[in-house]
C-alpha atoms as a PDB file:
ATOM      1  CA  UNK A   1     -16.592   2.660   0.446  1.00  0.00           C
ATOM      2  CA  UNK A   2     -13.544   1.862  -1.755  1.00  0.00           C
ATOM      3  CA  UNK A   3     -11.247   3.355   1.390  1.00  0.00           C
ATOM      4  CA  UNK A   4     -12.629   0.449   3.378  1.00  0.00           C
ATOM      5  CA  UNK A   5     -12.405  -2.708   0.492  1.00  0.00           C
ATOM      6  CA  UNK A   6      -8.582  -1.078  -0.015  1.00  0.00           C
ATOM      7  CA  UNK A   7      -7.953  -0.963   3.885  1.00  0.00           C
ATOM      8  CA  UNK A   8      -9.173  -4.475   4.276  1.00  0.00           C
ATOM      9  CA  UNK A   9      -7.196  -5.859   1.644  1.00  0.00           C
ATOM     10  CA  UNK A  10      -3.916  -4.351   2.995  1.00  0.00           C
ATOM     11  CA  UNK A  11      -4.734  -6.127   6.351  1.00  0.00           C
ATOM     12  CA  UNK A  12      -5.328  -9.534   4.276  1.00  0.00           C
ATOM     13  CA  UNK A  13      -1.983  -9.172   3.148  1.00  0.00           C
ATOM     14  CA  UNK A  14      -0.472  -7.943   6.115  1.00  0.00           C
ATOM     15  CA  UNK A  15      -1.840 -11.256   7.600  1.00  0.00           C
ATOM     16  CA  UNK A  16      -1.262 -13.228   4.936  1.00  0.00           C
ATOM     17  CA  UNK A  17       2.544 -11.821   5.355  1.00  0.00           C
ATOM     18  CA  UNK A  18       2.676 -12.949   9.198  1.00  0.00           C
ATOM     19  CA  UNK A  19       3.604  -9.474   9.869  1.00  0.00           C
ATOM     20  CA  UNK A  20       1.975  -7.167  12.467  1.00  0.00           C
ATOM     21  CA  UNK A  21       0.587  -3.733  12.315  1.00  0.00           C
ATOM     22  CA  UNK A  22       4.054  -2.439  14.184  1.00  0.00           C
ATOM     23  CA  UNK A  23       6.015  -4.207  11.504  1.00  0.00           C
ATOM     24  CA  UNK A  24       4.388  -2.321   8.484  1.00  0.00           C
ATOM     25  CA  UNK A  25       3.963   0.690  10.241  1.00  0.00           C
ATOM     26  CA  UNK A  26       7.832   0.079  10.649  1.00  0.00           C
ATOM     27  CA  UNK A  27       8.649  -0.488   7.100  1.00  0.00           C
ATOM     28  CA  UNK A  28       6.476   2.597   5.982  1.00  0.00           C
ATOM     29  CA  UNK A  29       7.736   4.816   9.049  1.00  0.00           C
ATOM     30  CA  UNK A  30       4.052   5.266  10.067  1.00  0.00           C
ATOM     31  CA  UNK A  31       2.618   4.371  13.246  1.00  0.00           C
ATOM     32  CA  UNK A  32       0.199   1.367  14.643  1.00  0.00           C
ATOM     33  CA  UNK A  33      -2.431   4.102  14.596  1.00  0.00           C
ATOM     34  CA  UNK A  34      -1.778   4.913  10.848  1.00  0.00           C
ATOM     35  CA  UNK A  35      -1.857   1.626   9.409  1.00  0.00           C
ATOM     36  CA  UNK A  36      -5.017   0.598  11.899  1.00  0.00           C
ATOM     37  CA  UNK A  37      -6.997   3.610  10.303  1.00  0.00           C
ATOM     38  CA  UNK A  38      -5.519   2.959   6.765  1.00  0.00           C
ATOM     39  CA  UNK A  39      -6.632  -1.013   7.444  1.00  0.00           C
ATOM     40  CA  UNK A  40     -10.391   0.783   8.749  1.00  0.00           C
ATOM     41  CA  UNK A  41     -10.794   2.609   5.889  1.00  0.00           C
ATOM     42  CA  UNK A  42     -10.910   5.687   7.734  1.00  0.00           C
ATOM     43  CA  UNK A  43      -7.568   7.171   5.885  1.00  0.00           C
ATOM     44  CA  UNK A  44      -6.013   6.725   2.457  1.00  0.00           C
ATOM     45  CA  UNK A  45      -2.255   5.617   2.147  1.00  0.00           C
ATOM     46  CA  UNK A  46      -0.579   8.979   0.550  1.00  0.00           C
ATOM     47  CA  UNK A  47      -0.080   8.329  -3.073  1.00  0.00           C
ATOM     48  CA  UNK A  48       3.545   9.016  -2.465  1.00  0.00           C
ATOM     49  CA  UNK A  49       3.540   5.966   0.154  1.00  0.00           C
ATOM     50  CA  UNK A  50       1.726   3.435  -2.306  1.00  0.00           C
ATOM     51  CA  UNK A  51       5.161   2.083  -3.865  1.00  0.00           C
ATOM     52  CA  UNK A  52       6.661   1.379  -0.815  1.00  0.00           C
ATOM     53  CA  UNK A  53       3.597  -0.156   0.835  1.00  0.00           C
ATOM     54  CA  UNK A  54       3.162  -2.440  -2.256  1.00  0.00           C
ATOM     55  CA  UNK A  55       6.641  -3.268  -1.870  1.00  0.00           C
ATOM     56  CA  UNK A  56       5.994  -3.992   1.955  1.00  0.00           C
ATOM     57  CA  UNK A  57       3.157  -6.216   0.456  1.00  0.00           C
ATOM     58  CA  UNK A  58       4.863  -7.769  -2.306  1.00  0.00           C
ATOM     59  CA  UNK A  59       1.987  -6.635  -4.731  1.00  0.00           C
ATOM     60  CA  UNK A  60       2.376  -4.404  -7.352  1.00  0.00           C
ATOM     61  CA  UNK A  61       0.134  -1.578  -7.888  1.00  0.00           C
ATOM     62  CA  UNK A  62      -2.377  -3.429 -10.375  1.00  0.00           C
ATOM     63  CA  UNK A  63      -2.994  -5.703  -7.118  1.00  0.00           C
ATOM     64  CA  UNK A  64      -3.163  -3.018  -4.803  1.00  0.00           C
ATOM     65  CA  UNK A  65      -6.441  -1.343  -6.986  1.00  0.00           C
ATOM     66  CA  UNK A  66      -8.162  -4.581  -8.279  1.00  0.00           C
ATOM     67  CA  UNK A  67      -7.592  -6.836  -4.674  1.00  0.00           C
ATOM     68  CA  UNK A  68      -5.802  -9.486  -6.415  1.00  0.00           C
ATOM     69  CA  UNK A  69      -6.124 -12.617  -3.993  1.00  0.00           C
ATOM     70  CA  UNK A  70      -3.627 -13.970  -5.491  1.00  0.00           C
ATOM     71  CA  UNK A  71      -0.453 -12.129  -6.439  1.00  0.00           C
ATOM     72  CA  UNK A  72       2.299 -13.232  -7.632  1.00  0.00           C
ATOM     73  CA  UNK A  73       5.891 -12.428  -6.414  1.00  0.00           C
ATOM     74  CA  UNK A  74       6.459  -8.868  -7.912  1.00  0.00           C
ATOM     75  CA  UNK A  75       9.287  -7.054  -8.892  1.00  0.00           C
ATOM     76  CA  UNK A  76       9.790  -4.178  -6.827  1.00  0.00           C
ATOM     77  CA  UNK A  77       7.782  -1.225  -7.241  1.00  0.00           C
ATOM     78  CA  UNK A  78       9.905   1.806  -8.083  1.00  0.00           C
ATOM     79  CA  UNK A  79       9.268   4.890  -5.435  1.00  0.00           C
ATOM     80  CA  UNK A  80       7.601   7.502  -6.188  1.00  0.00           C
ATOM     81  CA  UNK A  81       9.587  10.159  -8.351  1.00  0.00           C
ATOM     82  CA  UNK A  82       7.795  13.501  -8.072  1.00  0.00           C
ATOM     83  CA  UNK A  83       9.481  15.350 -11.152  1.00  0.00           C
ATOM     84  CA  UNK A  84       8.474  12.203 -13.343  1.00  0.00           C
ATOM     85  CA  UNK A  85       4.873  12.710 -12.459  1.00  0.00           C
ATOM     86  CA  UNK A  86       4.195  16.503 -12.960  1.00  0.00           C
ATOM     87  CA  UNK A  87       5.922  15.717 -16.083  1.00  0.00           C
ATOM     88  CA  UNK A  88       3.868  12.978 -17.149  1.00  0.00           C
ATOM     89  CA  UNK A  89       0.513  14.859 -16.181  1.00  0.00           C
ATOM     90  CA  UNK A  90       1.603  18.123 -17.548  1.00  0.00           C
ATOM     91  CA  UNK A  91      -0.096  19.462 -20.168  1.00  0.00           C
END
């Protein structure tokens, strides 16, 4: 279920954005068949992809997980730094 209100909300913005399923696919180096199941909710993005989809979407990460209908212009989102996280959830 939350697949599905995330997917749709990444094709609102997408939309919203003027920019087609190729051209995000194209930013993210995934393909029309990627994003369209992402968009279905029949995949998750990777968590490793979120930054650089928010960035796509110019939404930050808070939007991405509440559906902000309104975001503001965001800074960019920083990528993902693996060594950062297994330190931060290390016990």
């Amino acid at each position: 279920m939350e697949q599905i209100k995330i997917g749709t909300y990444i094709s609102e913005r997408r939309k919203a954005l003027g920019l087609r399923q190729a051209d995000l696919g194209a930013k993210l180096s995934y393909s029309v068949q990627a994003i369209s199941k992402m968009e279905k909710g029949q995949s998750s993005p990777a968590g490793a992809l979120l930054p650089a989809l928010c960035n796509a979407l110019n939404i930050t990460l808070e939007d991405l997980f509440a559906r902000n209908e309104k975001p503001e212009k965001s800074k960019p989102v920083p990528p993902f730094d693996g060594l950062t996280f297994a330190h931060n959830v290390s016990f």
